[in-house]
PDB file of N, CA and C in Angstrom:
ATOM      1  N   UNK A   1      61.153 146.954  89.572  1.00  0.00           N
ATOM      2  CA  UNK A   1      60.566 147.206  90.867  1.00  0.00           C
ATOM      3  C   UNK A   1      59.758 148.500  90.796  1.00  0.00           C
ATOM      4  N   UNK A   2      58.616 148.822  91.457  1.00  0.00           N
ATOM      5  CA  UNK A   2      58.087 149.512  91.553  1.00  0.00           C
ATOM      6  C   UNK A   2      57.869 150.407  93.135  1.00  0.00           C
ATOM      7  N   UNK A   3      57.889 151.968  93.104  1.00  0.00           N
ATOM      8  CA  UNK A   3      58.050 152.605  94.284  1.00  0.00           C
ATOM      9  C   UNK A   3      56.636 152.101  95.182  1.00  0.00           C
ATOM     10  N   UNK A   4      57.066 151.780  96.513  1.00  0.00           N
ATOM     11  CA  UNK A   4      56.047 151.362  97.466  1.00  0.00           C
ATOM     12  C   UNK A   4      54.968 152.351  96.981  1.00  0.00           C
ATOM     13  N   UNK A   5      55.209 153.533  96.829  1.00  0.00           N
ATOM     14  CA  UNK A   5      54.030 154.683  97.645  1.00  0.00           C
ATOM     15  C   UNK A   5      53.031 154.828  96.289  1.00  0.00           C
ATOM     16  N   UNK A   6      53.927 155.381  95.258  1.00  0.00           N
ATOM     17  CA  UNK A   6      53.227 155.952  93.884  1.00  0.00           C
ATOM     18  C   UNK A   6      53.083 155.192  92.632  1.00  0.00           C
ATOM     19  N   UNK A   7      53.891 154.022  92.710  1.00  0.00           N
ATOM     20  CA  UNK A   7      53.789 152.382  91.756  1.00  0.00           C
ATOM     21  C   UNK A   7      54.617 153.279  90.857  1.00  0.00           C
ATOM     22  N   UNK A   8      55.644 153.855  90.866  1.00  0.00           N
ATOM     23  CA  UNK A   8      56.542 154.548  89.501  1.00  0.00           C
ATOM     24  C   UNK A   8      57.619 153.660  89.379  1.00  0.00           C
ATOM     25  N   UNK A   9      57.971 153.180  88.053  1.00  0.00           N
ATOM     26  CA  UNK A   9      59.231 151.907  88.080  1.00  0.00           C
ATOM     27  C   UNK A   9      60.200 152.520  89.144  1.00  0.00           C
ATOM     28  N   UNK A  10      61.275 152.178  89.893  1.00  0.00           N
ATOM     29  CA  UNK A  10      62.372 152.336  90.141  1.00  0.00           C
ATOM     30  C   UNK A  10      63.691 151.260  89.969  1.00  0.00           C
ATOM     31  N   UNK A  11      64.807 151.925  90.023  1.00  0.00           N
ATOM     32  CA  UNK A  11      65.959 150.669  89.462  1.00  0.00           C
ATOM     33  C   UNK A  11      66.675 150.806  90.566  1.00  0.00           C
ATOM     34  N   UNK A  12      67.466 150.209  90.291  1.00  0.00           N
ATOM     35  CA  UNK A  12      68.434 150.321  91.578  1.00  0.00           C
ATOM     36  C   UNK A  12      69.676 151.274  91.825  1.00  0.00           C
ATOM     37  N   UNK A  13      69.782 151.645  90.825  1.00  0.00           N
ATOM     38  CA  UNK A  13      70.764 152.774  90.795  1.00  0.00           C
ATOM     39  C   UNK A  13      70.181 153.647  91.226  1.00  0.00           C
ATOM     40  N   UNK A  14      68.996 153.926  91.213  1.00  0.00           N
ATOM     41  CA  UNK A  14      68.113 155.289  92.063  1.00  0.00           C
ATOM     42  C   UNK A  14      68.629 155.783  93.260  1.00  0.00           C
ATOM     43  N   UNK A  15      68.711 157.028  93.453  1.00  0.00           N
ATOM     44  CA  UNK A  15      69.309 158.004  94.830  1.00  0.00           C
ATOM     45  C   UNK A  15      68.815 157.097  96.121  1.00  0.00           C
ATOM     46  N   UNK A  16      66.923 157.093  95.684  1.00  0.00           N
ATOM     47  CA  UNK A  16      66.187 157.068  96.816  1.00  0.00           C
ATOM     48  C   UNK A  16      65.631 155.587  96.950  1.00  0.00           C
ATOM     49  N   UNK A  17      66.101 154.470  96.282  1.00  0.00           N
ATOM     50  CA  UNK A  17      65.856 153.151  95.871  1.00  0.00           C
ATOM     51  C   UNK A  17      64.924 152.937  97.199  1.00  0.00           C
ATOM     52  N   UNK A  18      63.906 152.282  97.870  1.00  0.00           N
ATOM     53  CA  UNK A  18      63.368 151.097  97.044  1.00  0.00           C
ATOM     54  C   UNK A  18      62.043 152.573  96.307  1.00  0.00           C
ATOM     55  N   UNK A  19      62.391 153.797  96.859  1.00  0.00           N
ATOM     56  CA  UNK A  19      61.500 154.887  96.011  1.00  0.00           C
ATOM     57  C   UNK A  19      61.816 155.801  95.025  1.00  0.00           C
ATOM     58  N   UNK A  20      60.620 156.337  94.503  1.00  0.00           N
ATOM     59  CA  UNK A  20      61.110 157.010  93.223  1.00  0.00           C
ATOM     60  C   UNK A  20      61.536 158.161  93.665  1.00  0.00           C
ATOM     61  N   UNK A  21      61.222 159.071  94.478  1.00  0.00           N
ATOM     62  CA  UNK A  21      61.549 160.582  94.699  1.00  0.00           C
ATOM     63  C   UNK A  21      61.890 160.480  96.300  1.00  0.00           C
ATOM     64  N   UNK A  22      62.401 161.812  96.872  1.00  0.00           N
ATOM     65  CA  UNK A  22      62.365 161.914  98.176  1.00  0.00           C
ATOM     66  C   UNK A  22      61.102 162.430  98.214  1.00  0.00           C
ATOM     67  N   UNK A  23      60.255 162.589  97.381  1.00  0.00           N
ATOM     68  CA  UNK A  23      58.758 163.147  98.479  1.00  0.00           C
ATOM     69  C   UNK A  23      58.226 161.261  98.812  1.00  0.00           C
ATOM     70  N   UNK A  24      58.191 160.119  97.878  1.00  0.00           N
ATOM     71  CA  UNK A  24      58.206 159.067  98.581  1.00  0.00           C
ATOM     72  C   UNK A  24      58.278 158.426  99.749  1.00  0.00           C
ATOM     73  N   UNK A  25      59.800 159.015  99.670  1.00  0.00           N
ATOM     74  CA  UNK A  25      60.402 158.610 100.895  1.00  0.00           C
ATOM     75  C   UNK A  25      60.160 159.034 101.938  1.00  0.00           C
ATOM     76  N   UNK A  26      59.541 160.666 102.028  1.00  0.00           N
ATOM     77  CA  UNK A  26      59.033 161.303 103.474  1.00  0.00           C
ATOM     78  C   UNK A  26      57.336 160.557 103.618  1.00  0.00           C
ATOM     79  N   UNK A  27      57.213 160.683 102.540  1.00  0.00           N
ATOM     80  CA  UNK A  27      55.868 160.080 102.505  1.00  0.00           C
ATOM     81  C   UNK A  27      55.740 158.802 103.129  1.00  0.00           C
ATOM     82  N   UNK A  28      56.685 157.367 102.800  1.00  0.00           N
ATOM     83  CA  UNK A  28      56.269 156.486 103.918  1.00  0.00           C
ATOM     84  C   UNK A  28      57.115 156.688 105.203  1.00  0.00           C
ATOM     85  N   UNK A  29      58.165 157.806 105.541  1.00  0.00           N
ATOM     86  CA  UNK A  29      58.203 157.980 106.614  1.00  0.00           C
ATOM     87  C   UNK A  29      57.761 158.162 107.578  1.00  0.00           C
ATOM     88  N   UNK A  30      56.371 159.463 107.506  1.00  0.00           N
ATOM     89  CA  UNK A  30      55.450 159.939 107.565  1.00  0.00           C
ATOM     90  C   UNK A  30      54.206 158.622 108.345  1.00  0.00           C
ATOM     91  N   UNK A  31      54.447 157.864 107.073  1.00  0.00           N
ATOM     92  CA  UNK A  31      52.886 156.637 107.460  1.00  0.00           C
ATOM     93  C   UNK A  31      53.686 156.279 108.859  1.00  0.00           C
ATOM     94  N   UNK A  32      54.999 155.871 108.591  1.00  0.00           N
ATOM     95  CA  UNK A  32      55.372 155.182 109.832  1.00  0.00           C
ATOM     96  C   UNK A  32      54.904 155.899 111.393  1.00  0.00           C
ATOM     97  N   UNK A  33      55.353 157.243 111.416  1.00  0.00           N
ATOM     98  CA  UNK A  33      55.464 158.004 112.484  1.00  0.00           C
ATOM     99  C   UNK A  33      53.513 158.035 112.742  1.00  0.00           C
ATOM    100  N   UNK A  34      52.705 157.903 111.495  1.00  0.00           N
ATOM    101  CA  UNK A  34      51.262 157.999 111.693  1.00  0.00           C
ATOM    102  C   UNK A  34      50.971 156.597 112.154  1.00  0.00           C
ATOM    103  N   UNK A  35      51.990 155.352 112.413  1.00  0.00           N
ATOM    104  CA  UNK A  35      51.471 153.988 112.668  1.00  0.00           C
ATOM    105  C   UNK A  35      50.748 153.453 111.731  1.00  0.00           C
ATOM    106  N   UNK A  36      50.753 153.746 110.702  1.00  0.00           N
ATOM    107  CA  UNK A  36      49.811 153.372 109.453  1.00  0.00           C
ATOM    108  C   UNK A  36      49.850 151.909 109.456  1.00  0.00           C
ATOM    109  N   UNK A  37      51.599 151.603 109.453  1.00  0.00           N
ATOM    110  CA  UNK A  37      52.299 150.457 109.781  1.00  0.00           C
ATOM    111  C   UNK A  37      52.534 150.292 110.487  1.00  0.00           C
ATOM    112  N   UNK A  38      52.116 148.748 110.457  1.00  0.00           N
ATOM    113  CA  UNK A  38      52.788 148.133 111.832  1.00  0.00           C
ATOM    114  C   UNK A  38      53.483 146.592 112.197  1.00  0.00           C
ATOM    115  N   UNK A  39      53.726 146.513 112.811  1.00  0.00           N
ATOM    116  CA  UNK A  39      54.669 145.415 112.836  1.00  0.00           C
ATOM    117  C   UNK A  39      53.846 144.025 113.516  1.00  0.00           C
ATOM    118  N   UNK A  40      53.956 143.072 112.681  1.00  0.00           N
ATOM    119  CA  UNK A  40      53.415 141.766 113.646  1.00  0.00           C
ATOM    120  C   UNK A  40      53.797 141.708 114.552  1.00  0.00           C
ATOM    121  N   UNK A  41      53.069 140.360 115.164  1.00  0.00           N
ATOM    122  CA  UNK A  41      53.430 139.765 116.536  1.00  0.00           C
ATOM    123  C   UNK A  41      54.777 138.412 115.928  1.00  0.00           C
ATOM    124  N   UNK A  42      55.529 138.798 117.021  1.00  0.00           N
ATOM    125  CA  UNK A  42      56.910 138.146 116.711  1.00  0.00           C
ATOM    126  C   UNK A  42      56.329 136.584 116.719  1.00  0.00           C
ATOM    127  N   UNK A  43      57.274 135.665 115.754  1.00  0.00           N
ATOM    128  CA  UNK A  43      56.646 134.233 115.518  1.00  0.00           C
ATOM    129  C   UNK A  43      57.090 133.564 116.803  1.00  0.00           C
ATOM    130  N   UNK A  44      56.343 132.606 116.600  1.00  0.00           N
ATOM    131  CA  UNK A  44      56.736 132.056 117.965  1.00  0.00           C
ATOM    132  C   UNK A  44      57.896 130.930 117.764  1.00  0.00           C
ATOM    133  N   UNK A  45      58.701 130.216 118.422  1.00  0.00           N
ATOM    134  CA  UNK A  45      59.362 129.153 117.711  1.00  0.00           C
ATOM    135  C   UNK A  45      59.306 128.222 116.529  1.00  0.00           C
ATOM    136  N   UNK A  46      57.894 127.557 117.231  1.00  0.00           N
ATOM    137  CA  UNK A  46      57.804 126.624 116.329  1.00  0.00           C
ATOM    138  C   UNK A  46      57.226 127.235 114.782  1.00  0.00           C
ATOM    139  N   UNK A  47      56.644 128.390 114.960  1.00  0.00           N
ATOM    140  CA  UNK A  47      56.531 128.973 113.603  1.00  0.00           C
ATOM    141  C   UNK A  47      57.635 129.517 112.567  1.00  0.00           C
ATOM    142  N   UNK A  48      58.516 129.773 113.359  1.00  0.00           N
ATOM    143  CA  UNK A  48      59.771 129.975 112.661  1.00  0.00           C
ATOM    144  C   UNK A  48      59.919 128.612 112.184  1.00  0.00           C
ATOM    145  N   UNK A  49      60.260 127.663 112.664  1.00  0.00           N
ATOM    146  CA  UNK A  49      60.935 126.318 112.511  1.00  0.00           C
ATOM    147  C   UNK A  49      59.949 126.204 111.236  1.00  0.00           C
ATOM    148  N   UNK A  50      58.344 126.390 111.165  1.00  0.00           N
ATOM    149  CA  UNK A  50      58.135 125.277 110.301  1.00  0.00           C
ATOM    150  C   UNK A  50      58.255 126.266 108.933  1.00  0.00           C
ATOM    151  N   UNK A  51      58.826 128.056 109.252  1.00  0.00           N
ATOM    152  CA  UNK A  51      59.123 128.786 108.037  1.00  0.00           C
ATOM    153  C   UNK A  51      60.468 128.409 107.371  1.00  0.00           C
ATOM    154  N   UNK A  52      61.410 128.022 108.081  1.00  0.00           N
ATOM    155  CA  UNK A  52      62.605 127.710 107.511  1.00  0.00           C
ATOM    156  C   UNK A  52      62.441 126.698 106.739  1.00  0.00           C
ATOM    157  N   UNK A  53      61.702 125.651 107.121  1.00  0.00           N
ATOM    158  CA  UNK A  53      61.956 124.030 106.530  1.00  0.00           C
ATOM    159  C   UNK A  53      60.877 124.703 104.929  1.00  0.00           C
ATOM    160  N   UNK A  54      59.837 125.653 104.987  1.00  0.00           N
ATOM    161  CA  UNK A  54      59.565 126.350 103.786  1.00  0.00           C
ATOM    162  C   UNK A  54      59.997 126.425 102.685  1.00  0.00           C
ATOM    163  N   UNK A  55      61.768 127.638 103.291  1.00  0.00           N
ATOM    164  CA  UNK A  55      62.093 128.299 102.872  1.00  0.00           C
ATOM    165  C   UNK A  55      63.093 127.369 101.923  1.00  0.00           C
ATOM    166  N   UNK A  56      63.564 125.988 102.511  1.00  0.00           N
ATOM    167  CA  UNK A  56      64.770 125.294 102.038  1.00  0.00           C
ATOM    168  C   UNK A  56      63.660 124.641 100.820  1.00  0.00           C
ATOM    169  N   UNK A  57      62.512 124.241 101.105  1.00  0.00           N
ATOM    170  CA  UNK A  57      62.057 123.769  99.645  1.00  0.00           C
ATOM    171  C   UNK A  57      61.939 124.785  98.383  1.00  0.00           C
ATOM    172  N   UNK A  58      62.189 125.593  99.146  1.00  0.00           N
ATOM    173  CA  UNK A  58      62.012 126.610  97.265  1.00  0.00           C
ATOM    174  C   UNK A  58      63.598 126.770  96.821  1.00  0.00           C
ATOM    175  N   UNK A  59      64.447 126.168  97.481  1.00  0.00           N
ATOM    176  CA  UNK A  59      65.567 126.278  97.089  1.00  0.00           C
ATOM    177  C   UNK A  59      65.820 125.265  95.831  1.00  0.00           C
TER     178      UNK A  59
END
């Protein structure tokens, strides 16, 4: 896996997993509080429905 922010491998045993350092980690904290990110528009039913029936074929 690689850290969201700086692409540096990380493992999972890492302090700051899914990042490599805590400056990472303030760093996409940071985007958040700047709205960098943002969150979709919630699915609507039937879009869920036709994500699940998706999700069971890759099973």
């Amino acid at each position: 896996m690689k850290c969201p922010i700086c692409k540096k491998p990380v493992t999972l045993s890492d302090p700051f997993m899914p990042f490599c350092s805590e400056r990472c980690k303030l760093v996409d904290l940071g985007n958040w509080a700047d709205e960098k990110y943002v969150i979709s528009t919630p699915l609507s039913p039937n879009e869920l429905a036709n994500l699940d029936l998706d999700d069971e074929s890759d099973r």
